[in-house]
C-alpha atoms as a PDB file:
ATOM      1  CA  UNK A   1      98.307 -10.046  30.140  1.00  0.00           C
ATOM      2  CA  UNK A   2      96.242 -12.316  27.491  1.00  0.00           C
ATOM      3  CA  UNK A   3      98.488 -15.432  29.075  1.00  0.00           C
ATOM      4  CA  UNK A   4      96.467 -14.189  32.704  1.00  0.00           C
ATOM      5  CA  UNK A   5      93.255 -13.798  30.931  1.00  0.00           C
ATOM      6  CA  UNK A   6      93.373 -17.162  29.532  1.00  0.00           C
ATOM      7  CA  UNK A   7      94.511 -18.729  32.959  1.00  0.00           C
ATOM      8  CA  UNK A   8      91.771 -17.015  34.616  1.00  0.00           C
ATOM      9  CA  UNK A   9      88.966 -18.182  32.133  1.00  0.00           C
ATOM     10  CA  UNK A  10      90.600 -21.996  32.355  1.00  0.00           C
ATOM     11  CA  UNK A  11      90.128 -21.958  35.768  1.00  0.00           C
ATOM     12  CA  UNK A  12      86.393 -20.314  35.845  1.00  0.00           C
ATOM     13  CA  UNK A  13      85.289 -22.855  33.373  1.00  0.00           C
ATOM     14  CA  UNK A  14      86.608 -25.676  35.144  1.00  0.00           C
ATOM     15  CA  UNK A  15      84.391 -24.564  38.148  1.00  0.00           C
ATOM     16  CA  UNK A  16      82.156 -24.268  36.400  1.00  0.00           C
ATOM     17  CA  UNK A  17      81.764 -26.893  34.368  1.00  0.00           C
ATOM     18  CA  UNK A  18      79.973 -29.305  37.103  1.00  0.00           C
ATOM     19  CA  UNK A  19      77.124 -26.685  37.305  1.00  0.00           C
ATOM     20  CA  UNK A  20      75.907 -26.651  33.577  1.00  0.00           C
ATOM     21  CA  UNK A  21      73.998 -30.179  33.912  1.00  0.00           C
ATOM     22  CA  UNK A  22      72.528 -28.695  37.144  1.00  0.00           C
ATOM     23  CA  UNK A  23      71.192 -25.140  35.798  1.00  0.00           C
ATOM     24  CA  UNK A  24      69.959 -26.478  32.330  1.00  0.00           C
ATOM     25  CA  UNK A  25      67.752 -29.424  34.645  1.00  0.00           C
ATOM     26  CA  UNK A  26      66.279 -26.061  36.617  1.00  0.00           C
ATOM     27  CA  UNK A  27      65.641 -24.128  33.155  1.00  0.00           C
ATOM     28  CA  UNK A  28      64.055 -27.289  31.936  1.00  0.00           C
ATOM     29  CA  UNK A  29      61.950 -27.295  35.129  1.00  0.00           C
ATOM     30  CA  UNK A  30      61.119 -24.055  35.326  1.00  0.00           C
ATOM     31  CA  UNK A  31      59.621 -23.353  31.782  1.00  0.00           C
ATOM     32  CA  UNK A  32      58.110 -26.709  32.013  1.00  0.00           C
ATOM     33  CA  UNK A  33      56.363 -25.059  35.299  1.00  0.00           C
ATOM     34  CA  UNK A  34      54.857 -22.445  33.849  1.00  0.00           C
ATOM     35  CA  UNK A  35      53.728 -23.904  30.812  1.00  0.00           C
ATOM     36  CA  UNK A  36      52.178 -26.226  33.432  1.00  0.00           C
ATOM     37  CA  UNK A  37      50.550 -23.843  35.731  1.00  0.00           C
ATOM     38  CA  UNK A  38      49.305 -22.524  32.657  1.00  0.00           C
ATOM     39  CA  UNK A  39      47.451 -25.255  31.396  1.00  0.00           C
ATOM     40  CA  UNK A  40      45.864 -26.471  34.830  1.00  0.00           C
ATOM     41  CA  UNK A  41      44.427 -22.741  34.885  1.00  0.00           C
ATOM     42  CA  UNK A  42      43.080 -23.045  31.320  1.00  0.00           C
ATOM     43  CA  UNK A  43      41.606 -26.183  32.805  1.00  0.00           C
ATOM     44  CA  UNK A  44      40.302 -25.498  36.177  1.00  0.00           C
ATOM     45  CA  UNK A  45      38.090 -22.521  34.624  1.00  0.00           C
ATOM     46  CA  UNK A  46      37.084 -24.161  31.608  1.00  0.00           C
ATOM     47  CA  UNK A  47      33.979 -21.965  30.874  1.00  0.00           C
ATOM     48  CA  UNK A  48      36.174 -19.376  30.913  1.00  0.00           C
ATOM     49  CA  UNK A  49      38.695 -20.740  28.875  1.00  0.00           C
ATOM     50  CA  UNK A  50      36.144 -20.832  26.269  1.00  0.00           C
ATOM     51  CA  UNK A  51      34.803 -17.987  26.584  1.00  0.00           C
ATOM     52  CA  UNK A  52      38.084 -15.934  26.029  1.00  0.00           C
ATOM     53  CA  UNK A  53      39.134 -18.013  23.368  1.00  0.00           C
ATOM     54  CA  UNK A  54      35.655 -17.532  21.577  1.00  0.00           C
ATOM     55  CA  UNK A  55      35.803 -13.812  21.992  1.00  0.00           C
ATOM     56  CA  UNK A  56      39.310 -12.528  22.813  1.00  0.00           C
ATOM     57  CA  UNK A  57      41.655 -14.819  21.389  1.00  0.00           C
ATOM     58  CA  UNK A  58      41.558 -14.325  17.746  1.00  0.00           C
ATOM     59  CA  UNK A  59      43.945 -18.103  16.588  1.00  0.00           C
ATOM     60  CA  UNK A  60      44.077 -18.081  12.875  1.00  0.00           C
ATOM     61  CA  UNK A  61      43.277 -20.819  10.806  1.00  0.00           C
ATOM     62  CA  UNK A  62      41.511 -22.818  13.496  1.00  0.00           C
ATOM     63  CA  UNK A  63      38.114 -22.852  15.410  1.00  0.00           C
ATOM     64  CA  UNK A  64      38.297 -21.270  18.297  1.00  0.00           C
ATOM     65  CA  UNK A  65      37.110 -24.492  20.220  1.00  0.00           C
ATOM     66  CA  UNK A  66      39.694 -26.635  18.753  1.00  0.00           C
ATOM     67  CA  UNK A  67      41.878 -24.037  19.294  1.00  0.00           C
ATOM     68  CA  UNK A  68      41.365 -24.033  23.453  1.00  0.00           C
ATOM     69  CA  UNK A  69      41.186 -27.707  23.113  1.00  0.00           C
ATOM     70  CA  UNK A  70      44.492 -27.858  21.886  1.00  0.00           C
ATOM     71  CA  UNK A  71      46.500 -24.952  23.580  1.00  0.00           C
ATOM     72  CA  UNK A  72      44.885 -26.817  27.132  1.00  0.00           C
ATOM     73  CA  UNK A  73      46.257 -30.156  26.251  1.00  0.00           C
ATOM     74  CA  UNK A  74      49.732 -28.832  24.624  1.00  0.00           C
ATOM     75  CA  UNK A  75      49.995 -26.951  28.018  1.00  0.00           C
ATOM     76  CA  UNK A  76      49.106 -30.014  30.154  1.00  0.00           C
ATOM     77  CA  UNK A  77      51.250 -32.529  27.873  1.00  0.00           C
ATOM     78  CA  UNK A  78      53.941 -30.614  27.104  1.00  0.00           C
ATOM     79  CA  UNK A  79      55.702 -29.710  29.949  1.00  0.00           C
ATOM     80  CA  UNK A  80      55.842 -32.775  30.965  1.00  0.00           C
ATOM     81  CA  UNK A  81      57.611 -33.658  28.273  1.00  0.00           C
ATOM     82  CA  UNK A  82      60.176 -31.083  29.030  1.00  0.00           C
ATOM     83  CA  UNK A  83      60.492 -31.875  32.762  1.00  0.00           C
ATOM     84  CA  UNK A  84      61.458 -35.447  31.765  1.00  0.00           C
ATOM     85  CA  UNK A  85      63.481 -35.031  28.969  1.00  0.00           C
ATOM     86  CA  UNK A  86      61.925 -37.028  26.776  1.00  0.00           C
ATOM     87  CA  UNK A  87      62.067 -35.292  23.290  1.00  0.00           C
ATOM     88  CA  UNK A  88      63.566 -32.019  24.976  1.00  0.00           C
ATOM     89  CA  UNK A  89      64.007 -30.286  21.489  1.00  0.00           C
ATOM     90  CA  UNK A  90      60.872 -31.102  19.544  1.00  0.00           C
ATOM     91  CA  UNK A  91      59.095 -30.339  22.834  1.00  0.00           C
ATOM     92  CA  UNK A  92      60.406 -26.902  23.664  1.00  0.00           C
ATOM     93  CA  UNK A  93      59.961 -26.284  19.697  1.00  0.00           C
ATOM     94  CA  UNK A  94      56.233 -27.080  20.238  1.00  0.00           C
ATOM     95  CA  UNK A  95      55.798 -24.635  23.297  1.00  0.00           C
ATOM     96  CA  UNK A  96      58.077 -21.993  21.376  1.00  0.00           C
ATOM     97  CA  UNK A  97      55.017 -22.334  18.254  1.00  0.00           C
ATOM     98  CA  UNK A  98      52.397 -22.595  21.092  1.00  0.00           C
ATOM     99  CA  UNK A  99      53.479 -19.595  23.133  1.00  0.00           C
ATOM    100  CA  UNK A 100      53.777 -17.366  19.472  1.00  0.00           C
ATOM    101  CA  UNK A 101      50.606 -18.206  18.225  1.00  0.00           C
ATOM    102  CA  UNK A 102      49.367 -16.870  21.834  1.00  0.00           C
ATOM    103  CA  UNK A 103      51.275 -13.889  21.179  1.00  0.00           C
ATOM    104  CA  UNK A 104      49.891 -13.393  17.656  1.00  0.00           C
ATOM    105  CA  UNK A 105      46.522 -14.125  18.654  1.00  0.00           C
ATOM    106  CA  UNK A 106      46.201 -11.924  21.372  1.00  0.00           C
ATOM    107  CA  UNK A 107      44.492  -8.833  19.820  1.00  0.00           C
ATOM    108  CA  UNK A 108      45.291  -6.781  23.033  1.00  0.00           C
ATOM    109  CA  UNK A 109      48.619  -6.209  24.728  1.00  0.00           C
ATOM    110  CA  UNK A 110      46.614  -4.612  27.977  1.00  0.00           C
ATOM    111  CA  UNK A 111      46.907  -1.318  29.660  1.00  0.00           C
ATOM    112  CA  UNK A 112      48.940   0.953  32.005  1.00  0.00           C
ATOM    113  CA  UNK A 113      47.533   3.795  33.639  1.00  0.00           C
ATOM    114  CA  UNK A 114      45.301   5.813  30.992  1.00  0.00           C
ATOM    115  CA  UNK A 115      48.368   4.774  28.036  1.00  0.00           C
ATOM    116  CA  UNK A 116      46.799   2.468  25.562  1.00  0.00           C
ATOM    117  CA  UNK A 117      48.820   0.197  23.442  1.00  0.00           C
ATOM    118  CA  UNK A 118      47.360  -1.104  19.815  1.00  0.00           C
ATOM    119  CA  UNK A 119      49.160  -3.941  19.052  1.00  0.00           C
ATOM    120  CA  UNK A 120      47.555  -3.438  15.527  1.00  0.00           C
ATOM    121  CA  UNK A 121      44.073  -4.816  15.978  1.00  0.00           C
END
């Protein structure tokens, strides 16, 4: 039985195998995309981009301007970083830190029906 097994996981990863370059290029993409998308948002309403990170985004230990200066440009830059695979690690490390200082930041989590969450604001 384990001999089978074994023979039927050779033969899965060797048909595999050719795919992995292929998905990790679209997961590279895609995260790159909407990091991207993102960013040209952030840019295309830039009043509002500073008004939400003057009063709704709370980013610690920076000014809030700087702050939507620098999340803009880190979501413009970034991904295309990412897309090309220049400095893969290092970049996706600098959207992981970008992405959880969004998350911290964000004083609300939002609604759902008349259910209020606190995320501890």
């Amino acid at each position: 039985m384990i001999a089978v097994l074994n023979k039927l996981d050779s033969v899965m990863e060797s048909l595999l195998k050719p795919l992995v370059p292929a998905l990790l290029l679209i997961g590279r993409l895609w995260v790159a995309w909407i990091f991207f998308r993102s960013g040209q948002t952030k840019f295309a309403s830039w009043d509002s981009t500073l008004f939400l990170f003057e009063y709704e985004y709370q980013v610690p230990f920076l000014p809030w301007e700087m702050a939507a200066y620098l999340a803009t440009a880190g979501e413009l830059i970034l991904p295309v970083l990412l897309a090309v695979g220049f400095l893969s690690r290092p970049t996706a490390l600098a959207l992981f830190v970008l992405n959880a200082v969004a998350v911290i930041s964000y004083r609300r989590c939002g609604q759902r029906d008349s259910l209020t969450i606190n995320c501890g604001a």
